[in-house]
C-alpha atoms as a PDB file:
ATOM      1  CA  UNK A   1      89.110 121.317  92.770  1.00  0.00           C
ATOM      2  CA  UNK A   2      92.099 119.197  91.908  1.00  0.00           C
ATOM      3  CA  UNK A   3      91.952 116.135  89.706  1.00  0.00           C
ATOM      4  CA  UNK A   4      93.218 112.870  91.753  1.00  0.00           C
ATOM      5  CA  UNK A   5      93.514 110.378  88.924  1.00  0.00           C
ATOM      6  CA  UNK A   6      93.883 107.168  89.524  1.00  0.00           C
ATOM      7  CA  UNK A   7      97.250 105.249  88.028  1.00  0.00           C
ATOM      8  CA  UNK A   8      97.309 101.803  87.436  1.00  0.00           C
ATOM      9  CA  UNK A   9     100.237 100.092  88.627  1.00  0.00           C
ATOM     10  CA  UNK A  10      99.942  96.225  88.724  1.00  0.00           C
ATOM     11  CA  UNK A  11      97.865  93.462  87.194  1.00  0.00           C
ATOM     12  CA  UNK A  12      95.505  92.529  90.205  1.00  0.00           C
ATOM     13  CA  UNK A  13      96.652  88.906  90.536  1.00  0.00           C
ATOM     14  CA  UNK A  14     100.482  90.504  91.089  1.00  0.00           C
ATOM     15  CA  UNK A  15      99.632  90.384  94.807  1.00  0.00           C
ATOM     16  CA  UNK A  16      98.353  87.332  96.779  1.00  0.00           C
ATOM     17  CA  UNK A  17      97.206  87.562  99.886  1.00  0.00           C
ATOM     18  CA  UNK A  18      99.645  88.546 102.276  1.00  0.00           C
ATOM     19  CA  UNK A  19     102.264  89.521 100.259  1.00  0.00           C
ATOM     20  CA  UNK A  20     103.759  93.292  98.644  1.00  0.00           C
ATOM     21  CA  UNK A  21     105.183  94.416  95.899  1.00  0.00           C
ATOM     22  CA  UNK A  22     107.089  97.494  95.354  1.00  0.00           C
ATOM     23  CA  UNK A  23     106.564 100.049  92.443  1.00  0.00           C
ATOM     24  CA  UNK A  24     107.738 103.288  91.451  1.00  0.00           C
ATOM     25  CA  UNK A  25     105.176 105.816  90.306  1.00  0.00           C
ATOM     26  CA  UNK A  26     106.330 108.920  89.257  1.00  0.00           C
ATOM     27  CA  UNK A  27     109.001 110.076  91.752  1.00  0.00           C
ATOM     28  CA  UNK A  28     107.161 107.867  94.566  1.00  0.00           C
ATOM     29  CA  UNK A  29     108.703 104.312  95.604  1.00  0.00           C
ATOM     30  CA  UNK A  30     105.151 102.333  96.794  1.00  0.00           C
ATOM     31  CA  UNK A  31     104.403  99.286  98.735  1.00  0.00           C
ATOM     32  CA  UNK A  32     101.642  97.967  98.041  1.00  0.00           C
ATOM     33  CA  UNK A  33     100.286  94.678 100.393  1.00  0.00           C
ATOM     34  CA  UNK A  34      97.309  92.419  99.988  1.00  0.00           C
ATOM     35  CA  UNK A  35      96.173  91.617 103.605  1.00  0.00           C
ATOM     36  CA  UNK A  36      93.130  89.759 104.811  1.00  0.00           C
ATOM     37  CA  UNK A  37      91.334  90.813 101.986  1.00  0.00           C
ATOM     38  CA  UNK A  38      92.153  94.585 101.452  1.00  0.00           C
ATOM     39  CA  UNK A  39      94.532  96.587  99.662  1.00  0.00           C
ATOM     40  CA  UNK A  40      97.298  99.246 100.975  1.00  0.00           C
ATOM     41  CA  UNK A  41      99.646 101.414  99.825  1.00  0.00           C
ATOM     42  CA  UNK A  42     102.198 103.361 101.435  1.00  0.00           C
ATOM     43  CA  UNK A  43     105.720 104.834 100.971  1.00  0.00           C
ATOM     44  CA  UNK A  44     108.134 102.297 100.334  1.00  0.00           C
ATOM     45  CA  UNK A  45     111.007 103.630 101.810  1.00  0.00           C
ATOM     46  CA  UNK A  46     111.044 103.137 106.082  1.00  0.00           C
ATOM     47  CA  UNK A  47     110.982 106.545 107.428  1.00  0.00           C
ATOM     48  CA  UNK A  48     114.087 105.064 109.909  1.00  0.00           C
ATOM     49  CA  UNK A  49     116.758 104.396 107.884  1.00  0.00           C
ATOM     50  CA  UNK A  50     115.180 103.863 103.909  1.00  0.00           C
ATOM     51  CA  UNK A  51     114.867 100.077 104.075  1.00  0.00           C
ATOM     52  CA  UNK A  52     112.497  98.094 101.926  1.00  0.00           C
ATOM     53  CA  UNK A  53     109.071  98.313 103.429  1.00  0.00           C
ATOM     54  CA  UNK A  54     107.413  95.525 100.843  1.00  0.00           C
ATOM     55  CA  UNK A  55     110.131  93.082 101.925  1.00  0.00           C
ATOM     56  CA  UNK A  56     108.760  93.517 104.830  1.00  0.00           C
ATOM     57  CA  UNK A  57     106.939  90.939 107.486  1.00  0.00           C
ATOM     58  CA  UNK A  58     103.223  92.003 107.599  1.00  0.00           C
ATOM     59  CA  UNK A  59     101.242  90.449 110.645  1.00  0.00           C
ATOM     60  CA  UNK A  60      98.197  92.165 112.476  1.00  0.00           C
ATOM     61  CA  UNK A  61      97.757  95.034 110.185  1.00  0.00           C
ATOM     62  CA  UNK A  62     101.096  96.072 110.495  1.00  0.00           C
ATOM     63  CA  UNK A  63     104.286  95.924 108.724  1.00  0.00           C
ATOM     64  CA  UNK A  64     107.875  95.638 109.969  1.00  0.00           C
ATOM     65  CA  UNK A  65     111.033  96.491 108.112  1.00  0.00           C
ATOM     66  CA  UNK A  66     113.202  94.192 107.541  1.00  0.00           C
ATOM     67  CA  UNK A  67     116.453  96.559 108.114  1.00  0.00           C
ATOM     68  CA  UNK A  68     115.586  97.543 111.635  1.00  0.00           C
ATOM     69  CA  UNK A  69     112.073  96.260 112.929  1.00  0.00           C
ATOM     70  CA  UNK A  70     110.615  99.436 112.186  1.00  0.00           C
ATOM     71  CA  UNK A  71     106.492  98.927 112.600  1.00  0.00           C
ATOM     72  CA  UNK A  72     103.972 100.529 111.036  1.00  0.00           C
ATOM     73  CA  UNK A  73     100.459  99.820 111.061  1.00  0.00           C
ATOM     74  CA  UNK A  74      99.186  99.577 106.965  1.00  0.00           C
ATOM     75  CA  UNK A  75      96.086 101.170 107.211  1.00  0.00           C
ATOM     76  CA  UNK A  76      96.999 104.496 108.391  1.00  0.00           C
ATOM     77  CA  UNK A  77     101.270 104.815 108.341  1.00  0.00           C
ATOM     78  CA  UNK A  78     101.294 105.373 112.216  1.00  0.00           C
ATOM     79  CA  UNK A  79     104.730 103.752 113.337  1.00  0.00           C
ATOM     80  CA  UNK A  80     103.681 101.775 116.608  1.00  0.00           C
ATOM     81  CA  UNK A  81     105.887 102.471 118.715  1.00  0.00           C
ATOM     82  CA  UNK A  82     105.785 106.414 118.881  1.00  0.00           C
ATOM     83  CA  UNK A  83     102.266 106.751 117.571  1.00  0.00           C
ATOM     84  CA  UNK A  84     102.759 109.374 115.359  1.00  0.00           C
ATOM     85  CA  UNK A  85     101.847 108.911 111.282  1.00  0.00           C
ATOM     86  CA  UNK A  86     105.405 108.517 109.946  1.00  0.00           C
ATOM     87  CA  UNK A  87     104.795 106.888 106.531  1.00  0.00           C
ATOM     88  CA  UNK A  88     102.268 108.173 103.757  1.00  0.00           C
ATOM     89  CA  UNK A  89      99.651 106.390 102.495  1.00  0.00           C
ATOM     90  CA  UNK A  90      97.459 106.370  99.489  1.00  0.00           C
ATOM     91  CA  UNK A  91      94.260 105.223  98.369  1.00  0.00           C
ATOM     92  CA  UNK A  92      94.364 102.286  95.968  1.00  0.00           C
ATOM     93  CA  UNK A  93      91.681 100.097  94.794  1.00  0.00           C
ATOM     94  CA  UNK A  94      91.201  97.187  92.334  1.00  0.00           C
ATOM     95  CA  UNK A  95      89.259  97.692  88.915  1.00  0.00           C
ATOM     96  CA  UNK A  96      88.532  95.731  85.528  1.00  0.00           C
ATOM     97  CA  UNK A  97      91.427  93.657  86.755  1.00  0.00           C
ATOM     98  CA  UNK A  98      94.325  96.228  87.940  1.00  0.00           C
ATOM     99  CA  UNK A  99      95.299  97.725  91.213  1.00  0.00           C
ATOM    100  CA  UNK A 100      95.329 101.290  91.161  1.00  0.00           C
ATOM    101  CA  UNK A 101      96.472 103.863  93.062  1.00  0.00           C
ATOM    102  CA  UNK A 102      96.089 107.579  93.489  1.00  0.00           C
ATOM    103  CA  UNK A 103      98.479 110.082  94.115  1.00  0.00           C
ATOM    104  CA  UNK A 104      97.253 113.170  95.901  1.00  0.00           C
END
C-alpha cells in the first residue's frame, strides 16, 4: 500500500471564495480555486498551450484559461469541449487552518 501524504501548501485564508492561487509542490505547478464553498486542485499548466490556469476565469464549475479559452470543468479536469479528462487533479482539503493537498 503506498503512503499518500498530505502536503500543506497555503494558509487557508490565502484563497477567498472564487479566487486561485498557484503553487509549486515538488516538480508539480498547482491551481488551487475556492469555489462555492469547496476546494480544487489541478495542474496549473493548460494542457493547450501551458498558460496560467489560476489566472484563470472560473464560472459554473469550470475554469477557462486566460491564453486561449481553454475550459475545464474543476472538479474532475475534463476539458468541455472534447470531453475527455485533460488536466490532473488532486485531492486537497482544509485542516487546523491550512489547505492541503495530496500528491498521488
Amino acid at each position: 500500500m503506498t503512503n499518500n501524504p498530505w502536503t500543506p501548501i497555503a494558509d487557508a485564508d490565502a484563497i477567498d471564495e472564487g479566487q486561485a492561487i498557484e503553487v509549486v509542490v515538488g516538480d508539480l505547478i498547482l491551481a488551487v480555486f475556492r469555489n462555492n464553498g469547496e476546494l480544487f486542485a489541478m495542474d496549473g499548466m493548460c494542457a493547450h498551450q501551458g498558460g496560467p490556469i489560476a489566472q484563470g476565469k472560473v464560472e459554473g464549475g469550470c475554469v477557462t484559461c486566460p491564453w486561449h479559452g481553454w475550459q475545464y470543468e474543476l472538479a474532475t479536469g475534463i476539458q468541455t469541449i472534447n470531453r475527455q479528462p485533460l488536466m490532473k487533479t488532486f485531492d486537497v482539503r482544509e485542516q487546523g487552518g491550512k489547505i492541503e493537498v495530496r500528491i498521488a
